[in-house]
Protein backbone atom coordinates (compact mmCIF):
# COMPACT_ATOMS: atom_id res chain seq x y z
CA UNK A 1 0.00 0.00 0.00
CA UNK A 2 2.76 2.20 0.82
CA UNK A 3 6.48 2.01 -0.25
CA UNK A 4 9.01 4.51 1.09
CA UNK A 5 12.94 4.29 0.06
CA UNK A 6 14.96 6.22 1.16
CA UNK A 7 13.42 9.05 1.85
CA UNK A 8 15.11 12.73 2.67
CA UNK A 9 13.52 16.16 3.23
CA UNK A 10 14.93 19.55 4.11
CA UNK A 11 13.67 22.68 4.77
CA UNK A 12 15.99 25.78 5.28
CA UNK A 13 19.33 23.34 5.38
CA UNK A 14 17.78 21.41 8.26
CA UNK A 15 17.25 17.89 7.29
CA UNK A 16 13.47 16.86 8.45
CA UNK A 17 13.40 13.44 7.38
CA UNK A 18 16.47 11.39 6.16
CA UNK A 19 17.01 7.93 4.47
CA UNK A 20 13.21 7.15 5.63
CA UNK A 21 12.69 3.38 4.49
CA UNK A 22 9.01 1.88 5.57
CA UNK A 23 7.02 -0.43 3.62
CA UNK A 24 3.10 -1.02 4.90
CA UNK A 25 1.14 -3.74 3.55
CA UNK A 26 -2.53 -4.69 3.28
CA UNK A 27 -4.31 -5.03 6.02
CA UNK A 28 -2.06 -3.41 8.40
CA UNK A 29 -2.67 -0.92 11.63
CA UNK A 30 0.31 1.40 11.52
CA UNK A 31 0.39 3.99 14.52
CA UNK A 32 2.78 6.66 13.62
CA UNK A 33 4.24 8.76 16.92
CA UNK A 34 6.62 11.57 17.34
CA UNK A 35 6.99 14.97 18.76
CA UNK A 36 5.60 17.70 17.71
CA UNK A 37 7.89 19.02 14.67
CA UNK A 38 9.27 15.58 14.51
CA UNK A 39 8.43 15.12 10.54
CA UNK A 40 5.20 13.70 10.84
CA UNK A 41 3.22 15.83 8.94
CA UNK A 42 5.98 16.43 6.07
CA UNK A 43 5.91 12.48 5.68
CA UNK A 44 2.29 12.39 5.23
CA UNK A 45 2.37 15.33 2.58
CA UNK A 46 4.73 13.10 0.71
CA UNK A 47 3.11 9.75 0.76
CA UNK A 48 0.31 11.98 -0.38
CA UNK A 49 2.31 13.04 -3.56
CA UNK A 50 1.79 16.97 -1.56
CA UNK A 51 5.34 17.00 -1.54
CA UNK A 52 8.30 15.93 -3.20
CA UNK A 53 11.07 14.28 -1.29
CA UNK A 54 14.39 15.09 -1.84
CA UNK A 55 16.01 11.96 -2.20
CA UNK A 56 14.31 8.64 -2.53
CA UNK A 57 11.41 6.69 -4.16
CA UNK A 58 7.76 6.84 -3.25
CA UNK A 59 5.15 4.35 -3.95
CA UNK A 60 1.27 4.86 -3.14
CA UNK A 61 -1.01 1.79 -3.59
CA UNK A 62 1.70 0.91 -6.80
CA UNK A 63 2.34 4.04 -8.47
CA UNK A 64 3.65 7.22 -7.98
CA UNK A 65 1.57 10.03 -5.66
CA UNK A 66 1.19 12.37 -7.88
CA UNK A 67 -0.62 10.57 -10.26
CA UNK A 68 -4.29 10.93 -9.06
CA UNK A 69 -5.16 7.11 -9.73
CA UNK A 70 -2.81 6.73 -6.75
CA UNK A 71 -5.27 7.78 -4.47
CA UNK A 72 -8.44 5.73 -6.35
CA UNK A 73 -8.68 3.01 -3.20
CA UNK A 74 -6.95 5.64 -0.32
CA UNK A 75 -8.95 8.15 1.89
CA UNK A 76 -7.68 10.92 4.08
CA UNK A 77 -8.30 12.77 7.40
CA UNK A 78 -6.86 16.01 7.33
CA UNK A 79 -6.24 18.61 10.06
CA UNK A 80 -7.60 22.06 9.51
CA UNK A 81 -9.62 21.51 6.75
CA UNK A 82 -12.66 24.04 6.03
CA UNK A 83 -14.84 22.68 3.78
CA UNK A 84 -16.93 24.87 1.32
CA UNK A 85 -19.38 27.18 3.50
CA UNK A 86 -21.96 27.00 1.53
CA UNK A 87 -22.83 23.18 0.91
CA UNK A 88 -25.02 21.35 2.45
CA UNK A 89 -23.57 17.39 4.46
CA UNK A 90 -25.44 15.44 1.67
CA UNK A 91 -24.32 17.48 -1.11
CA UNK A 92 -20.36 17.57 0.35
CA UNK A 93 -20.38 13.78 0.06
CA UNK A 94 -21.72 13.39 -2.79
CA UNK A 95 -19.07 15.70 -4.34
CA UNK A 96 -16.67 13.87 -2.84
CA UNK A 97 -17.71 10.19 -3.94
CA UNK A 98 -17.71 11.33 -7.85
CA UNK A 99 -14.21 11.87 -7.47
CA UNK A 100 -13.72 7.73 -6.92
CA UNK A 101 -14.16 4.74 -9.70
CA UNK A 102 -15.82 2.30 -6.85
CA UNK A 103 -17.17 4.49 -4.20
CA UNK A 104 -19.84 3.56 -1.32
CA UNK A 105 -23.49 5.37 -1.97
CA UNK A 106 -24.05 9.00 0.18
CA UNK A 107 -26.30 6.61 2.27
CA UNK A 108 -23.51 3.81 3.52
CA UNK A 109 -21.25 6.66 4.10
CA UNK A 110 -24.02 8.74 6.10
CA UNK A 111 -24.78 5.39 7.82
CA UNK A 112 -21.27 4.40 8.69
CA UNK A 113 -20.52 8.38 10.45
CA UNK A 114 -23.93 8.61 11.95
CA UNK A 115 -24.68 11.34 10.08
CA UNK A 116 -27.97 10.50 8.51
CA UNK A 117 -30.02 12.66 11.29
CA UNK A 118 -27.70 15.84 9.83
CA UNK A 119 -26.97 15.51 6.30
CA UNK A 120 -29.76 18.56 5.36
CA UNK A 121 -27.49 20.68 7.35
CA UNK A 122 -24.65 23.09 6.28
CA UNK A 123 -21.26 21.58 6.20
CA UNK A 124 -19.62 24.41 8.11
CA UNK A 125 -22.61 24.47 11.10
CA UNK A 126 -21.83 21.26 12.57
CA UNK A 127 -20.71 20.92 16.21
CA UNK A 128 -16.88 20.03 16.17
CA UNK A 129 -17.86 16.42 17.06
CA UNK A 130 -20.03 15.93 14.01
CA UNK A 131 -17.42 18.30 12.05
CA UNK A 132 -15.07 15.22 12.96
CA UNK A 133 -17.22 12.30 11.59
CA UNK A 134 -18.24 14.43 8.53
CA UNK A 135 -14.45 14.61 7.72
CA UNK A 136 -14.22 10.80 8.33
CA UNK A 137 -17.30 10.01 5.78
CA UNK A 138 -15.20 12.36 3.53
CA UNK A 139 -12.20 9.57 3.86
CA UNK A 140 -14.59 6.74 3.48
CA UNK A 141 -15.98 7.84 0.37
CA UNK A 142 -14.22 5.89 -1.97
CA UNK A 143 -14.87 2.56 -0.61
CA UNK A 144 -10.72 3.06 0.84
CA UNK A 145 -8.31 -0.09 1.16
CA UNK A 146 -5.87 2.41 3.06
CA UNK A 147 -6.81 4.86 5.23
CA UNK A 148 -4.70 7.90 6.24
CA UNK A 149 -5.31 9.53 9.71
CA UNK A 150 -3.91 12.88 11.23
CA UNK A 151 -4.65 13.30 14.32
CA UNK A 152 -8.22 11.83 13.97
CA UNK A 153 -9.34 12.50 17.40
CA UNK A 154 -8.46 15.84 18.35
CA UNK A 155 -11.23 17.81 19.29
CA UNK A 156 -13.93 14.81 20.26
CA UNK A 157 -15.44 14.30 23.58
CA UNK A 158 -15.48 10.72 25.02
CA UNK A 159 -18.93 9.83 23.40
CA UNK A 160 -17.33 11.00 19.31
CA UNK A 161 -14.19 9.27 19.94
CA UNK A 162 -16.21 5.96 21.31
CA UNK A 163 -17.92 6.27 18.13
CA UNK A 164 -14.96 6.65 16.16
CA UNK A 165 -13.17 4.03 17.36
CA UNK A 166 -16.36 2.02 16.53
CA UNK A 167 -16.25 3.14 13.03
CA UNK A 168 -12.22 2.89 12.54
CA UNK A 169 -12.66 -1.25 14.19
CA UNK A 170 -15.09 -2.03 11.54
CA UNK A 171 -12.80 -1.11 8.52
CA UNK A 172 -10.09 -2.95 9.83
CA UNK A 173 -12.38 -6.13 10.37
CA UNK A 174 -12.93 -5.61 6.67
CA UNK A 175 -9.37 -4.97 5.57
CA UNK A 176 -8.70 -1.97 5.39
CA UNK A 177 -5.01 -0.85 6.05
CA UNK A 178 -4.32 2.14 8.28
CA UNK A 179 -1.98 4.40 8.97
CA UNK A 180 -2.82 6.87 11.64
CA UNK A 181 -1.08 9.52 13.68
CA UNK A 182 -1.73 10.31 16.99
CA UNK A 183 -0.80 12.19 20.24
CA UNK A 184 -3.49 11.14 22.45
CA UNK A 185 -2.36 8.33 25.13
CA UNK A 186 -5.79 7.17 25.16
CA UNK A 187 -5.70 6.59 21.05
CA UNK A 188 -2.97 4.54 21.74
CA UNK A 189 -4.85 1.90 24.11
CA UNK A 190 -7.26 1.83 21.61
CA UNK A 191 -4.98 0.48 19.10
CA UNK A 192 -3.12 -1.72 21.07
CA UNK A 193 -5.61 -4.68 20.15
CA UNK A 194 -5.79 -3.58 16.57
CA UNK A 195 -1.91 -2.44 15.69
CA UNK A 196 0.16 -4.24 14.14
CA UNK A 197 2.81 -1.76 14.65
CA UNK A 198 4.28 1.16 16.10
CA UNK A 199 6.86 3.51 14.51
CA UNK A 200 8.20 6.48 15.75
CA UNK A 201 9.76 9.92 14.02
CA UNK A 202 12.45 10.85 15.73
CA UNK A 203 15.70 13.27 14.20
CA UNK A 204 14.40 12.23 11.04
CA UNK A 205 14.55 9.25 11.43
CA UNK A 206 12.22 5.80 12.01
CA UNK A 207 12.43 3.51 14.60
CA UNK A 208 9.87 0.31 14.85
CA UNK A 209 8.33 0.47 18.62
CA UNK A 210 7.14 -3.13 18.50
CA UNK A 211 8.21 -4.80 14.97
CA UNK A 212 6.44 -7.83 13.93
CA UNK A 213 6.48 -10.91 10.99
CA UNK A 214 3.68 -9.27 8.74
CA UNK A 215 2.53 -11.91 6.28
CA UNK A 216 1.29 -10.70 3.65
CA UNK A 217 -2.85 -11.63 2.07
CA UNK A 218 -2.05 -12.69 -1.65
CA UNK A 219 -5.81 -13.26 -1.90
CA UNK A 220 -6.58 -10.01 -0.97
CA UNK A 221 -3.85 -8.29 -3.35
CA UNK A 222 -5.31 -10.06 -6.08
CA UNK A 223 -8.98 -9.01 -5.27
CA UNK A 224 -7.59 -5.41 -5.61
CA UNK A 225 -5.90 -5.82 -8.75
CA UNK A 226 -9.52 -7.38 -10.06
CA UNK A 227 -11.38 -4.55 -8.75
CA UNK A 228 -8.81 -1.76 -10.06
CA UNK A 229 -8.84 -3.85 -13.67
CA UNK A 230 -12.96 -3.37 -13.37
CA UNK A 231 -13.01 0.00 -12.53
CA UNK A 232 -13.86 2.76 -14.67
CA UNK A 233 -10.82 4.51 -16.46
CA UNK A 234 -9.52 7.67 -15.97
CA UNK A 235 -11.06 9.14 -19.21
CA UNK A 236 -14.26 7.33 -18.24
CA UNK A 237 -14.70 8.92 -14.94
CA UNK A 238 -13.45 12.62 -15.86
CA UNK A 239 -17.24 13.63 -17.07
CA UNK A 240 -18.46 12.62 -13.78
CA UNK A 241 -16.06 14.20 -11.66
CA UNK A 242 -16.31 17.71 -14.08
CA UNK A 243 -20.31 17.50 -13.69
CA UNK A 244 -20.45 17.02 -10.35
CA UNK A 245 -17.75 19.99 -9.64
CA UNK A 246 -19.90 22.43 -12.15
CA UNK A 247 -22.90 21.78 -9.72
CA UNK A 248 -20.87 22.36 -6.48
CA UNK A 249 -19.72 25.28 -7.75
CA UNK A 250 -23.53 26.63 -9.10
CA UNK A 251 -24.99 25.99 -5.65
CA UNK A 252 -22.22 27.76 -3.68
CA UNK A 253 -22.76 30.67 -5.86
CA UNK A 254 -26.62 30.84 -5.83
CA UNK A 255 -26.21 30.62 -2.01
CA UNK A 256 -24.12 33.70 -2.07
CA UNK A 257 -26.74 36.44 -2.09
CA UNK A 258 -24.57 39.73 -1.53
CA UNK A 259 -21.83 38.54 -3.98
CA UNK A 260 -24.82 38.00 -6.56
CA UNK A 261 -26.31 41.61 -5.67
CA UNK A 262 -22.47 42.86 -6.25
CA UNK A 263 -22.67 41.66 -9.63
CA UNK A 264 -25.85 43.53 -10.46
CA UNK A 265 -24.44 46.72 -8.93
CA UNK A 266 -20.77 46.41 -10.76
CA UNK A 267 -23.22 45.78 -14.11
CA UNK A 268 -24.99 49.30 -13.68
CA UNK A 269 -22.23 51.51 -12.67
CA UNK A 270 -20.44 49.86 -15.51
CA UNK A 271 -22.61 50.50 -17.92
CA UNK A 272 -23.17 54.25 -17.20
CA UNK A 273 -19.13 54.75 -17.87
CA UNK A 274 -19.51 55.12 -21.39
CA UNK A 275 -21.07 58.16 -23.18
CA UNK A 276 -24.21 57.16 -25.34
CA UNK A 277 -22.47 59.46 -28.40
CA UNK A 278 -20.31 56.52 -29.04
CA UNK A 279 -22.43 53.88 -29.43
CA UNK A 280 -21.25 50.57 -30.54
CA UNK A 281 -17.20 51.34 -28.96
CA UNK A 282 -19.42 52.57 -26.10
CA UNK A 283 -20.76 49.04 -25.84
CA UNK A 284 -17.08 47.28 -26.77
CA UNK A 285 -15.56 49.25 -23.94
CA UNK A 286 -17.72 48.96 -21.25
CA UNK A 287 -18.77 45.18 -22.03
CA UNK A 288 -14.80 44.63 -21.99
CA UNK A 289 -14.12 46.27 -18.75
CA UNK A 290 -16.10 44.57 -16.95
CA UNK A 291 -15.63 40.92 -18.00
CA UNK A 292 -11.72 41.68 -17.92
CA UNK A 293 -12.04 42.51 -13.85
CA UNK A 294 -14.55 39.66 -13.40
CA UNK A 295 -12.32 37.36 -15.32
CA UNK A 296 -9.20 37.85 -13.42
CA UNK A 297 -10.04 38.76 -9.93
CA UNK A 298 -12.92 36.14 -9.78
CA UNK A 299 -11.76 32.61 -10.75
CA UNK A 300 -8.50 33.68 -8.94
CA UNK A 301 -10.01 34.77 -5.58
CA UNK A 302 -12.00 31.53 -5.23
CA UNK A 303 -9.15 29.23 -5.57
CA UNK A 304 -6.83 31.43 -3.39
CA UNK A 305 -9.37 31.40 -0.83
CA UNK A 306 -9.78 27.29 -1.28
CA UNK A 307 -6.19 27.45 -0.79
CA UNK A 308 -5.75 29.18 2.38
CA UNK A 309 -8.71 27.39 4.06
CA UNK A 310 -6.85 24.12 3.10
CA UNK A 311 -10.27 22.61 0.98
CA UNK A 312 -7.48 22.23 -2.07
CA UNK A 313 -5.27 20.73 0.00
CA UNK A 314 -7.77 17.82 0.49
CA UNK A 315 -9.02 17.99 -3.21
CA UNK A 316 -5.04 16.95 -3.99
CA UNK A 317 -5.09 13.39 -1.92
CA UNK A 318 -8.35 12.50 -3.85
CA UNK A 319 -8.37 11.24 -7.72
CA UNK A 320 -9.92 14.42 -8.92
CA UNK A 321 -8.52 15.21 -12.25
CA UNK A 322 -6.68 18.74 -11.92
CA UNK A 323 -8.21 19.59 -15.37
CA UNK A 324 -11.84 18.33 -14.28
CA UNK A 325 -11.21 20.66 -11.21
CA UNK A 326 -10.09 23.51 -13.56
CA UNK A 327 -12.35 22.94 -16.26
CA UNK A 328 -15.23 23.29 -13.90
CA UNK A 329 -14.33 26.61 -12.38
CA UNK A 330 -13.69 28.05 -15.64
CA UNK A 331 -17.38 26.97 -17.44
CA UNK A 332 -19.09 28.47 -13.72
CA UNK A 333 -16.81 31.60 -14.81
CA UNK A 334 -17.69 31.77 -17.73
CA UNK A 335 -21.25 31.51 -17.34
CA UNK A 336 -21.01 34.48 -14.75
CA UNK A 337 -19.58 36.18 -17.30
CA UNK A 338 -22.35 35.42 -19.84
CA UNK A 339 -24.97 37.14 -17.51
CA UNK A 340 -21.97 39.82 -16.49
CA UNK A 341 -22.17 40.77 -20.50
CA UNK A 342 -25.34 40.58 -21.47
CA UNK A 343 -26.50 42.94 -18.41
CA UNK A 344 -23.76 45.73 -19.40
CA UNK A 345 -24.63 45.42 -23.38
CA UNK A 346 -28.47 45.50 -22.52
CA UNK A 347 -28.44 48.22 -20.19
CA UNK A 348 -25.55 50.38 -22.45
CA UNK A 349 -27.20 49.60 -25.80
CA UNK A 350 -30.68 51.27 -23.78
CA UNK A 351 -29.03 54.39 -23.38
CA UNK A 352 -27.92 54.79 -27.19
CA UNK A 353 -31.14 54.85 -28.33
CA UNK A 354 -31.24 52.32 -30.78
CA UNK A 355 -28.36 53.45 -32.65
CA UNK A 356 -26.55 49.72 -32.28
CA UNK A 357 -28.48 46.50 -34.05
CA UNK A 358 -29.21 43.22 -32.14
CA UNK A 359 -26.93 41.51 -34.68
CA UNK A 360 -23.76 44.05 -33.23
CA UNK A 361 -25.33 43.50 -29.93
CA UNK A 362 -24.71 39.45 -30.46
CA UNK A 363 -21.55 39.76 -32.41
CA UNK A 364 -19.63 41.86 -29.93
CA UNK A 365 -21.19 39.20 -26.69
CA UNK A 366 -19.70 35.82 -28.61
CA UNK A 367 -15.95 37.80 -29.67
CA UNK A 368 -16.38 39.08 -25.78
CA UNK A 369 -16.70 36.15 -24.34
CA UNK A 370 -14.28 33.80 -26.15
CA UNK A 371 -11.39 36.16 -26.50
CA UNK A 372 -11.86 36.73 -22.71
CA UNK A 373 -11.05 32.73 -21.44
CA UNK A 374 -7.37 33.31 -21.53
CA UNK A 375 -7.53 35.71 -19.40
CA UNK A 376 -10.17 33.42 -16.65
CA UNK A 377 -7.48 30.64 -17.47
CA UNK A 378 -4.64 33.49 -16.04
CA UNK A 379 -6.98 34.42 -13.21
CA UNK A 380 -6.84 30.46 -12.03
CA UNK A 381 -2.88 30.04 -12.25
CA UNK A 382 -3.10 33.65 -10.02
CA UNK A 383 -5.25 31.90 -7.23
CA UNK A 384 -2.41 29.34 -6.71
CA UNK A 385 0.44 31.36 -7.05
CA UNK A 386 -0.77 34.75 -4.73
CA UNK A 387 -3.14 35.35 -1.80
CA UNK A 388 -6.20 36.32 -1.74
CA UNK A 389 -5.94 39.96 -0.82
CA UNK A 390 -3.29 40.16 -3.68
CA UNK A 391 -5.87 39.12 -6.29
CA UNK A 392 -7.26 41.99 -5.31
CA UNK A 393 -4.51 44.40 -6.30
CA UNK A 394 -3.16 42.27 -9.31
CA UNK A 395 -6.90 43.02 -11.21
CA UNK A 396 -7.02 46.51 -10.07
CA UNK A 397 -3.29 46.53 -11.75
CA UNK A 398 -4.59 44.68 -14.90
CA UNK A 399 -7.44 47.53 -15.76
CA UNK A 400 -4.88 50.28 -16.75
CA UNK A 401 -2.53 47.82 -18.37
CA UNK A 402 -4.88 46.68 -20.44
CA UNK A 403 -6.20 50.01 -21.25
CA UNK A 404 -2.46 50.96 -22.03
CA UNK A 405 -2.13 47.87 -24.41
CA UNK A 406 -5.49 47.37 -26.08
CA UNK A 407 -4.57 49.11 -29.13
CA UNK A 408 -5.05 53.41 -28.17
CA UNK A 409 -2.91 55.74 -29.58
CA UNK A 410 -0.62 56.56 -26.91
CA UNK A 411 2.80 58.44 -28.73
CA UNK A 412 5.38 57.30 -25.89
CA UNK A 413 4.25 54.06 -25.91
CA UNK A 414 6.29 51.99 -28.75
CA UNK A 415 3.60 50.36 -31.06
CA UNK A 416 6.24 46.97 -31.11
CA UNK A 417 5.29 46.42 -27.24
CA UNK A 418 1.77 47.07 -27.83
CA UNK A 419 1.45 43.92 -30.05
CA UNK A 420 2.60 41.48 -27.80
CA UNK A 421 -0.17 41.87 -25.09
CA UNK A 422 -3.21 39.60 -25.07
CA UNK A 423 -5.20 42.79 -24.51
CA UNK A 424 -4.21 44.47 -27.56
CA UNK A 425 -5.48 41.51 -29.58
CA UNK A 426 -8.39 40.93 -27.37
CA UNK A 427 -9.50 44.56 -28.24
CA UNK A 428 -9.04 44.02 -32.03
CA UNK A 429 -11.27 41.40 -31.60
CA UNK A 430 -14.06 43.24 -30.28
CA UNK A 431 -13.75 46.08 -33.10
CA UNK A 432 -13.72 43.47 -35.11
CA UNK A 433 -17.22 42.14 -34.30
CA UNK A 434 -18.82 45.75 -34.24
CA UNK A 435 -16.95 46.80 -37.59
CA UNK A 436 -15.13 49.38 -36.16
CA UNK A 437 -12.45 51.80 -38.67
CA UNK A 438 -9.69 50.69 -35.94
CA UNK A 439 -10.13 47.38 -36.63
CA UNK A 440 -6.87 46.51 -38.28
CA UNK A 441 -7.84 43.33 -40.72
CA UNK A 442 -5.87 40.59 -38.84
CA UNK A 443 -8.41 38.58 -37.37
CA UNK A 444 -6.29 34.97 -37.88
CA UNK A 445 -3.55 36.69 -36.04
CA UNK A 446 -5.39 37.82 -32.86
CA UNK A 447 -7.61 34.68 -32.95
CA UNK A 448 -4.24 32.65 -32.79
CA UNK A 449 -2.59 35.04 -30.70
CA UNK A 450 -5.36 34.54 -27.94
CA UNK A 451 -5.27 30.86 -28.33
CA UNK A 452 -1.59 30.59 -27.61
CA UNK A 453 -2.10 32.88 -24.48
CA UNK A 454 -4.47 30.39 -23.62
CA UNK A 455 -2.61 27.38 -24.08
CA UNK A 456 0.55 29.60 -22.24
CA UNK A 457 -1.62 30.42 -18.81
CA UNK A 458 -3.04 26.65 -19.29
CA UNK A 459 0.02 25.05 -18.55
CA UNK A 460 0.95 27.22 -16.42
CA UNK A 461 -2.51 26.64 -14.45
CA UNK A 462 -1.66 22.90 -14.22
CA UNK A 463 1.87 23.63 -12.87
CA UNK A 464 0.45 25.76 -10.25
CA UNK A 465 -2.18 23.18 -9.48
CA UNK A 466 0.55 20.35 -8.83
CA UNK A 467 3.79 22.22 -7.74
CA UNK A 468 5.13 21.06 -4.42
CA UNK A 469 5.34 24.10 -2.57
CA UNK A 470 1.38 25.44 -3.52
CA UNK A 471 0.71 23.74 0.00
CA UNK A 472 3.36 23.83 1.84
């Protein structure tokens, strides 16, 4: 299940873990101890494919952790973990089994946390008991064969950790393989009759507390590699995972009243910017504006806040697909964006008195819209590489920039360095689609242009999404 080799990790020139060599099998109750700033933690993060070791080999369930299949039979108990505010219990574990090619139904997992009573309620209104077992139906979700624990029982009273002990000794009775760390004393009488051993993090390195001759289950390594031969592929379960993300990420936002009222406020003032005298530009301006800010500040502020509340740290030890995740925030964004545009045309092209057709209307909304993705795909990469307040001040940089670049005639600025911004071409796009003398008859050239960006901030997405330090 887990296959460590050699394993080193520094931070700052001081080694945290060094030659780490531990191999846990099927079936087995691993109790890992230590003091606090022993290691513990940066072990986890790299059997978790979190973090990248140094030195060494790592191996989760066969393969290497940072390929999301890894994870397909694993679950995880995090520490401080806030899960999204605005979902309801049901709804949060049914996100969380669509991830998983063999998961249990919403109403085992309710069942097995005795959660059934509470799953109408909100997610973040629990008491920190329930809080607790939510987070443990989150790690049962997908039907695990190894279970990671950190600090599981921090936080209960005696009644939640009778009942998670009850919980944990029925996975093992079905054979599920755990490794848990603990501080609690008491945790570790509880696993005396189920351990089948102790290690300990000391100075970076292990040391085996009470070693003993594991034999391994053949039988049950060959039922997994039937089960992971029948399970769906990765290609096969991507359209799940990016459906069920797009309707997290609809019902967070239509239970967000005051952010939703701040959209139809930024939509008016926007559209009274522009003078009625200029008509269509009016339109191309202020329809531009204002899916520019939403674009960038938006997508980025959401995953920057995911970040800091640690919900995308526990989205990385699942099999979610970093592009389903991606893909998902970018159609919700652009779909705000939709209504974002269509409000500032329809309330601009009122005030011009008729002077700009429906067909210019329609024309400048689709070249609006598409040329604008590359710059939601840069928003994204933002959220993983900044904080959230910083979002903040890169889009309020990115207005004047782009009204610097988008193609005015400015005399000190050289007309060579104009070119090569994304907003020069994404303006030549819109005067393209309202006919505009400005236009300058390239249209190949900007589409391709925006594309690349695209394809540039993409990649660059992706790399934020899985470097080693985004969670550090």
């Amino acid at each position: 299940m887990i296959e460590l080799h050699n394993i080193s990790k520094s931070f700052e020139q001081r080694e945290v873990l060094s030659d780490i060599t531990l191999t846990i099998q099927p079936s087995e109750v691993v109790i890992l101890k230590g003091d606090n700033g022993s290691g513990k933690t940066t072990l986890l993060n790299i059997i978790l494919g979190i973090l990248k070791p140094d030195r060494g080999e790592v191996k989760l369930c066969g393969r290497s952790p940072q390929d999301p299949d890894s994870k397909a039979r694993v679950g995880v108990m995090l520490q401080k973990v806030e899960v999204p505010k605005n979902l309801k219990v049901r709804e949060l574990i049914s996100l969380m089994r669509s991830y998983y090619p063999m998961p249990l139904s919403t109403e085992e997992i309710l069942e097995k946390v005795r959660l059934q009573e509470k799953s109408h309620l909100w997610s973040s209104k629990l008491s920190g008991g329930e809080r607790k077992r939510l987070d443990l139906g989150v790690a049962l979700a997908g039907n695990p064969k190894l279970l990671i624990l950190d600090e599981p029982t921090v936080g209960l009273d005696e009644k939640g950790r009778k009942e998670f002990w009850q919980t944990l000794r029925s996975c093992v009775a079905d054979g599920v393989a755990v490794l848990i760390v603990t501080h609690n004393p008491s945790d570790w009488q509880e696993l005396e009759t189920i351990a089948t051993r102790s290690i300990t993090l000391q100075e970076g390195q292990l040391t085996e507390d009470r070693p003993i001759e594991y034999v391994v289950d053949n039988n049950q390594s060959i039922l997994m590699q039937q089960q992971e031969k029948a399970s769906p592929s990765e290609s096969q379960r991507w359209a799940p995972m990016f459906m069920a993300q797009i309707r997290a990420e609809l019902l967070q936002l239509i239970r967000t009243p005051t952010y939703l009222i701040g959209i139809v406020i930024f939509c008016i003032v926007t559209s009274l910017i522009s003078s009625p005298d200029y008509g269509a530009l009016g339109l191309a301006f202020c329809g531009g504006l204002a899916v520019l800010t939403f674009a960038i500040e938006r997508v980025g502020k959401q995953i920057a806040l995911e970040r800091v509340e640690g919900w995308l740290k526990l989205l990385r030890v699942t099999p979610l697909q970093p592009t389903a995740y991606l893909a998902a925030k970018l159609a919700v964004s652009l779909f705000i964006l939709a209504v974002i545009l269509i409000m500032v045309l329809a309330l601009s092209a009122s005030r011009t008195g008729g002077k700009v057709t429906f067909g210019e209307q329609l024309a400048l909304f689709v070249s609006l819209l598409i040329g604008v993705i590359p710059f939601a795909i840069a928003g994204s990469a933002m959220g993983y590489l900044v904080k959230p307040k910083s979002l903040d001040q890169i889009a309020g940089i990115s207005i004047p920039v782009a009204l610097l670049t988008c193609g005015l005639s400015i005399p000190w600025l050289p007309k060579d360095i104009v070119v090569l911004s994304p907003f020069y071409h994404y303006g030549q796009l819109a005067l393209w689609s309202i006919g505009s003398e400005s236009y300058d008859h390239h249209l190949l050239l900007h589409l391709l242009w925006l594309l690349t960006a695209g394809g540039v901030f993409s990649t660059l997405a992706v790399w934020a999404y899985q470097r080693d330090e985004v969670l550090q």
